[in-house]
Protein backbone atom coordinates (compact mmCIF):
# COMPACT_ATOMS: atom_id res chain seq x y z
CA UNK A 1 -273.50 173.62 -53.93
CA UNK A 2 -270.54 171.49 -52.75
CA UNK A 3 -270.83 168.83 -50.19
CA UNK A 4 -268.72 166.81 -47.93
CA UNK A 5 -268.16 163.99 -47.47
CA UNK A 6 -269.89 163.31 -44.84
CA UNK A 7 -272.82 165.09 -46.75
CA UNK A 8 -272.86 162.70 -49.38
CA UNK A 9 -272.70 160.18 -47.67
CA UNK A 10 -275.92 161.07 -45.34
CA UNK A 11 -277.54 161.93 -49.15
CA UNK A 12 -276.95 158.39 -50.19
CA UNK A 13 -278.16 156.31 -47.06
CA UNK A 14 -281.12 158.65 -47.89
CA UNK A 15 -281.51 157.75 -51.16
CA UNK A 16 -281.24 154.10 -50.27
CA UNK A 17 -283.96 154.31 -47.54
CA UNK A 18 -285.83 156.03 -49.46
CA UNK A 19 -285.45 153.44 -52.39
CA UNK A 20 -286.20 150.56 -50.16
CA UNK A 21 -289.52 152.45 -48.85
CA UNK A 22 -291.05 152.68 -52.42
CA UNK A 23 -290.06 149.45 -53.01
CA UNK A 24 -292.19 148.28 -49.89
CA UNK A 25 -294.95 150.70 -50.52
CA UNK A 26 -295.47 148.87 -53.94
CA UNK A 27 -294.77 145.58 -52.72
CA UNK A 28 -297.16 145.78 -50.08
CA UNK A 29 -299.66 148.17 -52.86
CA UNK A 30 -299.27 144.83 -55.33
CA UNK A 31 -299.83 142.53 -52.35
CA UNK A 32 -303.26 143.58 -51.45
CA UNK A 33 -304.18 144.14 -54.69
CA UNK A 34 -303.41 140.28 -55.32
CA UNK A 35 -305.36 139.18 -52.41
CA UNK A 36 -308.55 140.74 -53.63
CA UNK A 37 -308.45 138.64 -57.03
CA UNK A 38 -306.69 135.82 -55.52
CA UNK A 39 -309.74 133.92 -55.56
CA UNK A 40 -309.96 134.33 -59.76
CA UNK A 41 -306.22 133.02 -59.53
CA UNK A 42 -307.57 129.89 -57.50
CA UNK A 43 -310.54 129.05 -59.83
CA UNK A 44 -308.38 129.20 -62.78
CA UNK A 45 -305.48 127.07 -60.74
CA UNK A 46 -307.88 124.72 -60.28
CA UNK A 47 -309.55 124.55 -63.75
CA UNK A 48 -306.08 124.23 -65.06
CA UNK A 49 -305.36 121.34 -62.67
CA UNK A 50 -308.07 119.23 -63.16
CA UNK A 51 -307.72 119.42 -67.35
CA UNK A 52 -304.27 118.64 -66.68
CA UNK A 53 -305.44 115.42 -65.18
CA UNK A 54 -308.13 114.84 -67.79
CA UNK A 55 -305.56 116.04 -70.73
CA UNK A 56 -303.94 112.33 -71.31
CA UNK A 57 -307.29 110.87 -71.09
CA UNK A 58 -308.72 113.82 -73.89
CA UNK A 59 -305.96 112.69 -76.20
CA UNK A 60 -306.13 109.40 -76.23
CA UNK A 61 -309.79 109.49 -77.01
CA UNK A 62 -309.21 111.83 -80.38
CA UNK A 63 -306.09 109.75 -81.13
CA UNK A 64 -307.90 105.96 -80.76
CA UNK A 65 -311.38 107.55 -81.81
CA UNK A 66 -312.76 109.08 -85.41
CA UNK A 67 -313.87 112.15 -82.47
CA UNK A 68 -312.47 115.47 -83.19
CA UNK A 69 -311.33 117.63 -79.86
CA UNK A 70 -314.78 118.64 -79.20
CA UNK A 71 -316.30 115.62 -79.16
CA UNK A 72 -312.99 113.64 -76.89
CA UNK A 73 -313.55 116.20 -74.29
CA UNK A 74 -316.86 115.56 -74.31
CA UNK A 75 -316.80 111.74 -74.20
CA UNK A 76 -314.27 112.22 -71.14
CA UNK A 77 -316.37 114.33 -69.46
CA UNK A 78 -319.66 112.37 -69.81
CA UNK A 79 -317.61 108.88 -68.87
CA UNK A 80 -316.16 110.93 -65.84
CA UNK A 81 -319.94 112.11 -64.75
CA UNK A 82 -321.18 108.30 -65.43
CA UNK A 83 -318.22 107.07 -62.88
CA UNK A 84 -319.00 109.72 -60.45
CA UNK A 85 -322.60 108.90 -60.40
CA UNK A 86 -321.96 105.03 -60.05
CA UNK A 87 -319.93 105.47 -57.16
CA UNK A 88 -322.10 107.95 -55.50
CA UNK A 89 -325.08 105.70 -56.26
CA UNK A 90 -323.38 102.49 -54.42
CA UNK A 91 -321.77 104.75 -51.99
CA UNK A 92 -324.39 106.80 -50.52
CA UNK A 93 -326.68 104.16 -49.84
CA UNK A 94 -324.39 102.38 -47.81
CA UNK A 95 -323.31 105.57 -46.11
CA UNK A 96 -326.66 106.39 -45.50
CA UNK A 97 -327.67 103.44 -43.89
CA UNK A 98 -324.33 103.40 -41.93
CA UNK A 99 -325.45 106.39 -40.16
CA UNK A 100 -329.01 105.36 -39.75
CA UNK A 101 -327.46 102.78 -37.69
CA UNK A 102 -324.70 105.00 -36.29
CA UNK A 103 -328.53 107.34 -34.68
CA UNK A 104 -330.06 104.26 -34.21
CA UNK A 105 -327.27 102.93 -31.97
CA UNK A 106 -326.33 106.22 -30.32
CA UNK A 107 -328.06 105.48 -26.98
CA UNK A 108 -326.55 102.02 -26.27
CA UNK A 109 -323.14 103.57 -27.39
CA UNK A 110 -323.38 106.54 -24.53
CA UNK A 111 -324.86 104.07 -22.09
CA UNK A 112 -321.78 102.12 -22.77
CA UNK A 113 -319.18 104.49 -23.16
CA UNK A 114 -319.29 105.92 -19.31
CA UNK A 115 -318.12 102.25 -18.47
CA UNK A 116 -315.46 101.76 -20.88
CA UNK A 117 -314.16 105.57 -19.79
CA UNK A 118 -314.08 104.28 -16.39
CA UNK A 119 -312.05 101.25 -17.34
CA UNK A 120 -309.66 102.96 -19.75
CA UNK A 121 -309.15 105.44 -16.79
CA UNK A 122 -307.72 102.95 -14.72
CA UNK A 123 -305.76 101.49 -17.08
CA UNK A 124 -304.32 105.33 -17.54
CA UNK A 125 -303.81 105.92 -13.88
CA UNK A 126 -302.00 102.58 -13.84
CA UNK A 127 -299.34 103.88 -16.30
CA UNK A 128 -299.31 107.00 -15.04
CA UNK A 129 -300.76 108.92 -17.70
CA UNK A 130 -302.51 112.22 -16.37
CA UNK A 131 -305.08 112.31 -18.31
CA UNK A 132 -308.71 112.79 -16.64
CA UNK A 133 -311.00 110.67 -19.39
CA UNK A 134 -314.03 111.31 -17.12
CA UNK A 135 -314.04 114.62 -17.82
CA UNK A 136 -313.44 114.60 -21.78
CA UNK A 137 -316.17 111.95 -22.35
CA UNK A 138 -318.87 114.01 -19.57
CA UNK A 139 -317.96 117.15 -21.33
CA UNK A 140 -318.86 115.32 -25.01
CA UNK A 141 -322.44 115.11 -25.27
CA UNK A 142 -322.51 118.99 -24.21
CA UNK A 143 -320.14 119.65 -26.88
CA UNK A 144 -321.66 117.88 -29.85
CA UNK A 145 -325.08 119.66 -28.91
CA UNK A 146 -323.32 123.09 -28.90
CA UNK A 147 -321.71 122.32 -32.01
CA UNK A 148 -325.21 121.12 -33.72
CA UNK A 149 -326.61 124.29 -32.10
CA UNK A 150 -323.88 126.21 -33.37
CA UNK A 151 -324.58 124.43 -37.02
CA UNK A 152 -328.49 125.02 -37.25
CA UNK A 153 -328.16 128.82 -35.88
CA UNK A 154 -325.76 129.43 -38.92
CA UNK A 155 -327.74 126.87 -41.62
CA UNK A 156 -328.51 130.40 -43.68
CA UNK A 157 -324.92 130.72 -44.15
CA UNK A 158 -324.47 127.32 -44.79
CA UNK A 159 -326.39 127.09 -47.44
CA UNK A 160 -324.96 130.34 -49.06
CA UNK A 161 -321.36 128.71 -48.49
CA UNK A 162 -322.78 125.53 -49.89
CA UNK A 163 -323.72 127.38 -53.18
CA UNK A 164 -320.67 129.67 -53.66
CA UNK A 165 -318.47 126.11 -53.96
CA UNK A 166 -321.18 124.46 -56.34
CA UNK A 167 -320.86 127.79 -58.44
CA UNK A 168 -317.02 127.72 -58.28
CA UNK A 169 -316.99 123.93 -59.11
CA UNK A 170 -319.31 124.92 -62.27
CA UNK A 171 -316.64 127.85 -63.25
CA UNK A 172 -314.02 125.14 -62.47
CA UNK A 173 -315.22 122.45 -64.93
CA UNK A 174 -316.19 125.15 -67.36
CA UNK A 175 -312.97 126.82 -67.39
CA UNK A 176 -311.25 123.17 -67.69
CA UNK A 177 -313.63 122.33 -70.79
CA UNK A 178 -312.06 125.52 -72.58
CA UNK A 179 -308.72 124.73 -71.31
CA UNK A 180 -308.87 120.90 -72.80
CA UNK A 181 -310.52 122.61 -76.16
CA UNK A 182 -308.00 125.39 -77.33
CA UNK A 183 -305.39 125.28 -74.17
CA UNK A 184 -302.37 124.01 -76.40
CA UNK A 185 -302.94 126.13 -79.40
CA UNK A 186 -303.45 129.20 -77.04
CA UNK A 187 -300.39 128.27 -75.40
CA UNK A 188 -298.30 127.72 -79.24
CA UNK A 189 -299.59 130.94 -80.28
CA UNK A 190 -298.10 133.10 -77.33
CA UNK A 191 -294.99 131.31 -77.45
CA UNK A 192 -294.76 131.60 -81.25
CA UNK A 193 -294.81 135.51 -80.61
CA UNK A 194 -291.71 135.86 -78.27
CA UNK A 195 -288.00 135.33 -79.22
CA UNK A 196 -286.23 132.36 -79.55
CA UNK A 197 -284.65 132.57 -76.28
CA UNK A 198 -287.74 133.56 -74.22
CA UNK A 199 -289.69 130.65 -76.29
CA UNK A 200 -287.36 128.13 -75.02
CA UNK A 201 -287.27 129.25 -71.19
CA UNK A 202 -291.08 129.32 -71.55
CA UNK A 203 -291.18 125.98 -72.61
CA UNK A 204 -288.55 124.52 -69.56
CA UNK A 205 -291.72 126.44 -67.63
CA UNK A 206 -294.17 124.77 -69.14
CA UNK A 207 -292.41 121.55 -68.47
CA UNK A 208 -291.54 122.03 -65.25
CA UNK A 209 -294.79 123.20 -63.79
CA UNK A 210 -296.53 119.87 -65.81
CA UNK A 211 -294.21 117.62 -63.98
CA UNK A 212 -294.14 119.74 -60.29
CA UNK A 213 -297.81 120.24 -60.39
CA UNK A 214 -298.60 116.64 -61.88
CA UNK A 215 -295.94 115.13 -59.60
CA UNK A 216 -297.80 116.55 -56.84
CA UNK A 217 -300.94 115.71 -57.73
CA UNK A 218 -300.31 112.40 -58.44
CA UNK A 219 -298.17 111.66 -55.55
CA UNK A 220 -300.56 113.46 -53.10
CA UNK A 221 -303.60 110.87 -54.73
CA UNK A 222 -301.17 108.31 -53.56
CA UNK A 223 -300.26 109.15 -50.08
CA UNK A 224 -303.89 109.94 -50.10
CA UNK A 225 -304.90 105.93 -51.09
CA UNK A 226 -301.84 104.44 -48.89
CA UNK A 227 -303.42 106.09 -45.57
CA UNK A 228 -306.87 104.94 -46.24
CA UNK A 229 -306.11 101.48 -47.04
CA UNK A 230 -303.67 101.34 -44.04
CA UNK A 231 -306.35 103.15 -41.60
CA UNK A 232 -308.66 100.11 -42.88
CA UNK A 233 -305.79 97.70 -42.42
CA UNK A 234 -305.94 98.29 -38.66
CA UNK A 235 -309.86 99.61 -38.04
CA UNK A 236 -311.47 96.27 -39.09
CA UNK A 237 -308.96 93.86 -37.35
CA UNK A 238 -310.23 96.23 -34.28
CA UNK A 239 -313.68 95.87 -35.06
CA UNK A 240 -314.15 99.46 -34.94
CA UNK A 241 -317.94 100.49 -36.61
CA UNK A 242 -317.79 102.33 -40.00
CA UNK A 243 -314.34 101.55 -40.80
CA UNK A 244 -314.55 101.45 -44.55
CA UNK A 245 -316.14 105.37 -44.36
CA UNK A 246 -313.48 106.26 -41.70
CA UNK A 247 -310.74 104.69 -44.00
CA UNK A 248 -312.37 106.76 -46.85
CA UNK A 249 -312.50 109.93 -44.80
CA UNK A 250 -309.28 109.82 -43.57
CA UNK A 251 -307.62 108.87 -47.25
CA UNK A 252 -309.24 111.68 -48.92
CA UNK A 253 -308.75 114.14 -45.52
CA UNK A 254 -304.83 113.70 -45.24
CA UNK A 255 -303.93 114.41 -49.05
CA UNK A 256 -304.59 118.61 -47.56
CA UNK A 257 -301.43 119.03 -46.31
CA UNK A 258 -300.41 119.85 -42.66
CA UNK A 259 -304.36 119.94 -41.65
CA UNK A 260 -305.06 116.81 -43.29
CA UNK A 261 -303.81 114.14 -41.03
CA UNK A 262 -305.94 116.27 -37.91
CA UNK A 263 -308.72 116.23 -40.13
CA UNK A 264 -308.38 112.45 -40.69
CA UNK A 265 -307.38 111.91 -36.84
CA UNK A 266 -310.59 112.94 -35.12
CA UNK A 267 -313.74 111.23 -36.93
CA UNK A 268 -311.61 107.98 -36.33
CA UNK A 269 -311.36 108.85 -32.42
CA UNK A 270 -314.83 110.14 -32.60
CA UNK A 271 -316.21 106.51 -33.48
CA UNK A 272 -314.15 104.51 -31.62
CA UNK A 273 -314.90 105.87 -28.56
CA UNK A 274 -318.62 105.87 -29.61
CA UNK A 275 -318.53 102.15 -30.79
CA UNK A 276 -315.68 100.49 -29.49
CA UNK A 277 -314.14 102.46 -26.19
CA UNK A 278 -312.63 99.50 -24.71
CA UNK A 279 -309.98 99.89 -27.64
CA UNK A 280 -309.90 103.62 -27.90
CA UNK A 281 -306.24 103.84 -26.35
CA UNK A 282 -304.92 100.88 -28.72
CA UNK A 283 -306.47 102.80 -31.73
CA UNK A 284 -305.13 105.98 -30.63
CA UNK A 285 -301.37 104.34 -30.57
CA UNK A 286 -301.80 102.50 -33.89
CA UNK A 287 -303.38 106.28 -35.31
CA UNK A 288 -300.52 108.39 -34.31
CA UNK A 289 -297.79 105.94 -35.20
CA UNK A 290 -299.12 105.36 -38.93
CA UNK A 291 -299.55 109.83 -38.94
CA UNK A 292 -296.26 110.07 -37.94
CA UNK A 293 -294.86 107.65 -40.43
CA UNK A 294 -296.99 109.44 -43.17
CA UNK A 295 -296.20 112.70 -42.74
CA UNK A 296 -291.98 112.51 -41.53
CA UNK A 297 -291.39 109.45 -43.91
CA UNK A 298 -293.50 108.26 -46.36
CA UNK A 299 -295.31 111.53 -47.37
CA UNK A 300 -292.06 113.58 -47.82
CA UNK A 301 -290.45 110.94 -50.04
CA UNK A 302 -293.37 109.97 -52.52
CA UNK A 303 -294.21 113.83 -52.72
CA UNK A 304 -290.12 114.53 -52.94
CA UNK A 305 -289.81 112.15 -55.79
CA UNK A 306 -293.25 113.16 -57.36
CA UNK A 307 -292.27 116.94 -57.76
CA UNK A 308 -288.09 116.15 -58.02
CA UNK A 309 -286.95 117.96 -55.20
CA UNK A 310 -285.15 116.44 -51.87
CA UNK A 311 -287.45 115.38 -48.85
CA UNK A 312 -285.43 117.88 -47.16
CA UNK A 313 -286.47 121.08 -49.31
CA UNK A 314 -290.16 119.58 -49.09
CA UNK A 315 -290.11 120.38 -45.64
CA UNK A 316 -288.28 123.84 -45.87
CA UNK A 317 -291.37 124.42 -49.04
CA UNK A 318 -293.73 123.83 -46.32
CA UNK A 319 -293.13 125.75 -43.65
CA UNK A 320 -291.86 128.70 -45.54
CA UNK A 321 -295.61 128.34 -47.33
CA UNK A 322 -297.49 128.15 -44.48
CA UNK A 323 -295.31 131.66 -43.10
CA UNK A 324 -295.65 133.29 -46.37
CA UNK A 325 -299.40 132.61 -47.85
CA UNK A 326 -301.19 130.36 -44.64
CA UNK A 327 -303.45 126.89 -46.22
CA UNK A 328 -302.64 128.19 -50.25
CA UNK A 329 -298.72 129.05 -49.37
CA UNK A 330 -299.07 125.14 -47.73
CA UNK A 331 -301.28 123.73 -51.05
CA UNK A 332 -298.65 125.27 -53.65
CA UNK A 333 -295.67 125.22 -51.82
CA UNK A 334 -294.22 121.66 -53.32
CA UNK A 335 -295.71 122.59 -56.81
CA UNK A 336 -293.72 125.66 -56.62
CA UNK A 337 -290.62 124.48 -54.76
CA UNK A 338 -290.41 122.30 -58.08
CA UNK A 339 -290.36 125.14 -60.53
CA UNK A 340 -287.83 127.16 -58.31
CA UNK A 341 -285.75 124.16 -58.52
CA UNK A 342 -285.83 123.48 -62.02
CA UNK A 343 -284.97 126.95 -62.87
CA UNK A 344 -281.69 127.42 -60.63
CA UNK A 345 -280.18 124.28 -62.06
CA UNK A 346 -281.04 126.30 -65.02
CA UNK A 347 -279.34 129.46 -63.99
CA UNK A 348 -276.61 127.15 -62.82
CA UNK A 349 -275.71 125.83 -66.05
CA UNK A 350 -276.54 128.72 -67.92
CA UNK A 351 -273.83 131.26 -65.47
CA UNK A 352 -271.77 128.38 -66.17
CA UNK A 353 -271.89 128.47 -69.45
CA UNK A 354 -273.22 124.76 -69.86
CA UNK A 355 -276.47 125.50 -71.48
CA UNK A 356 -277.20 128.30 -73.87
CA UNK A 357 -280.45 130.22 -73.67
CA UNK A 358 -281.72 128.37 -76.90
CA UNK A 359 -281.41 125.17 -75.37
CA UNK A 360 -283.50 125.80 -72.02
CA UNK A 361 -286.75 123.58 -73.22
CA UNK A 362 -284.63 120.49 -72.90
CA UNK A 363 -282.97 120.67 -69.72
CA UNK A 364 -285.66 118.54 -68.04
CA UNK A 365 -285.39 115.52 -70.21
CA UNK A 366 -281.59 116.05 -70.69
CA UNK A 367 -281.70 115.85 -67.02
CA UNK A 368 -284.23 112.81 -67.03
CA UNK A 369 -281.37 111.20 -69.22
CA UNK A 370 -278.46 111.59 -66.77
CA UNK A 371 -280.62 110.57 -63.65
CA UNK A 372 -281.86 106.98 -65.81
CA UNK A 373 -277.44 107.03 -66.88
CA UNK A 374 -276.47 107.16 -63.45
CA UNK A 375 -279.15 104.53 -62.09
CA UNK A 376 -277.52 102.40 -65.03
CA UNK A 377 -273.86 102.90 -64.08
CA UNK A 378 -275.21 102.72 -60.08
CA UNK A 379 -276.57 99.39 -60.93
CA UNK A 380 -273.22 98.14 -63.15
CA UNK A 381 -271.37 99.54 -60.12
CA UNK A 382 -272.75 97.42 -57.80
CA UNK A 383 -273.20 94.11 -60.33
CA UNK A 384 -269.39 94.48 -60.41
CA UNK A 385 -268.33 95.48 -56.95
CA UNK A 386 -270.89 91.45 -56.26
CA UNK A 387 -268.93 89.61 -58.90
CA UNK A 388 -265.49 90.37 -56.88
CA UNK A 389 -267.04 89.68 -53.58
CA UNK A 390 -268.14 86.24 -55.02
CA UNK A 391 -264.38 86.28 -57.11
CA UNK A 392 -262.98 86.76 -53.78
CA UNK A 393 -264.71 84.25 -51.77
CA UNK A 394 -264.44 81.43 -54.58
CA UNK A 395 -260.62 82.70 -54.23
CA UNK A 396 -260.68 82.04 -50.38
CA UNK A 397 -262.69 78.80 -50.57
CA UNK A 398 -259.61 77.31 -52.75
CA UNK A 399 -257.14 78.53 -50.94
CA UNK A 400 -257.03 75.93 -48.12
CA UNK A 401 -257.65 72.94 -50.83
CA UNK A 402 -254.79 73.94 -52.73
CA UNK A 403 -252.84 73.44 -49.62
């Protein structure tokens, strides 16, 4: 049968719809598929995380020590446990008692918060803020006892919740111990089995997910430690109650990106108006100007340079995470952002014939080597460009003697 050519044409938009449908169907087939063993995928994410951490510590210990592997993980793990415990043991007292006087306090605190709500309301209606405190700090007690309602009515699944994460955390440190044991010669063997061209592109991926995911966690710990220690900077100047947990709470709260820094915000409000009301609204300034300056400056530059992509991109990372996959798509977005990164400078070079196939596994430290060659000629650059200022100005100091 002979068509037109208008037939044919029809036949091929077909085709193509038709083509694009399956190719949804499957995507959205492999999709759901993925979400219902997503939560293997984050246990062994996590496992694989935390023995990357441990990893340096694991070889140093078989390379300083007569231990073999077995017995370096081991050591690390039991000097981890006995760090953990110490710090739990000095902390939890402290914390304990903390809150003992936190209940202990809790009536003169609400007798003496309607006053200071009263004050800081005037001071409000003076600038012209329209903000009704009254009502927030009436509305609290009511609040808190729906919310401890709310807590007791569900302790069953509490407790279940409470249970899955301890069994997840055993999997976690299980999985890790394995990963620290045979990880490496697991990883040899696989790439021993592919071509030489797919061996080296699996070690640049190798590489580059060590350094995005290390980079992130490592920069993350530090944003994480720079917010606490600023939060206490400010609380205790303030005299605001419980600053060293707050401090602690909000470090370790604002490393979970995007919901961090609301996570840290609140228990710090929480207190202060509890404790110290009369300077909730100069702890509310301080609070928002140091979350601001963590997340828009600092955070996207320490995490930026951490994982080796622009402050710019981090952002772009983030939001297109939180679109695609919600509080995971947020979590892995920088880790991944790195790896995309790292491979289209390799697809780059390799279209432009700069790289060959082979050589893939050392495009990171070959490009390690030109970032530390152009710091070098930056810094010659501007050593020379000083010398003829000073050249210039020795010239111009002269000048008038000489006449």
């Amino acid at each position: 049968m002979k068509l037109s050519h208008r037939e044919r044409q029809l036949l091929a938009l077909l085709v193509v719809l038709l083509i694009i449908f399956i190719g949804l169907e499957v995507f959205a087939r492999l999709y759901e598929a993925f979400i219902r063993v997503a939560d293997v995928f984050i246990i062994f994410g996590a496992a694989w995380a935390f023995a990357y951490l441990l990893s340096p510590l694991v070889n140093a210990t078989e390379r300083r020590t007569p231990l073999n592997r077995v017995g370096a993980v081991f050591v690390v793990y039991a000097a981890i446990a006995v760090v953990f415990g110490g710090i739990l043991a000095i902390a939890v007292p402290g914390l304990a008692g903390q809150l003992d006087s936190l209940r202990s306090r809790a009536p003169e605190l609400a007798a003496n918060t309607a006053d200071a709500a009263k004050g800081l309301q005037e001071q409000l209606d003076r600038a012209g803020v329209p903000v009704n405190v009254g009502e927030l700090v009436a509305g609290l007690p009511q609040r808190v006892g729906d919310a401890a309602g709310n807590v007791a009515a569900d302790a069953l699944g509490f407790v279940t919740a409470t249970a899955a994460i301890l069994f997840n955390l055993t999997l976690v440190l299980i999985i890790a111990f394995l990963m620290l044991l045979d990880g490496g010669s697991l990883w040899l063997r696989f790439t021993a089995a592919l071509p030489v061209e797919l061996r080296s592109e699996a070690e640049l991926f190798r590489q580059s997910a060590d350094k995005s995911f290390g980079g992130f966690v490592r920069g993350s710990l530090l944003l994480g430690l720079f917010y606490g220690i600023a939060t206490l900077v400010y609380l205790v100047p303030l005299a605001v109650p419980f600053a060293g947990v707050l401090a602690l709470v909000a470090g370790l709260a604002v490393i979970i990106p995007f919901f961090g820094p609301i996570i840290a915000f609140v228990p710090v409000m929480a207190i202060t108006i509890l404790g110290a009301p009369d300077r909730l609204l100069l702890v509310l300034v301080i609070t928002l100007v140091l979350q601001q300056l963590t997340l828009n400056v600092i955070g996207p530059r320490i995490l930026g340079a951490a994982v080796g992509i622009h402050p710019l991109f981090v952002f772009l990372a983030l939001l297109l995470g939180q679109r695609i996959a919600g509080f995971w798509g947020i979590l892995l977005a920088m880790p991944i952002a790195g790896i995309l990164a790292t491979f289209a400078r390799y697809g780059y070079e390799l279209a432009a014939g700069r790289r060959a196939r082979t050589d893939a596994g050392h495009l990171i430290e070959d490009r390690d080597a030109d970032a530390l060659e152009g710091a070098k000629r930056e810094e010659q650059t501007e050593e020379a460009a000083e010398e003829e200022r000073t050249a210039s100005e020795l010239r111009k100091a002269r000048a008038p003697a000489a006449e």
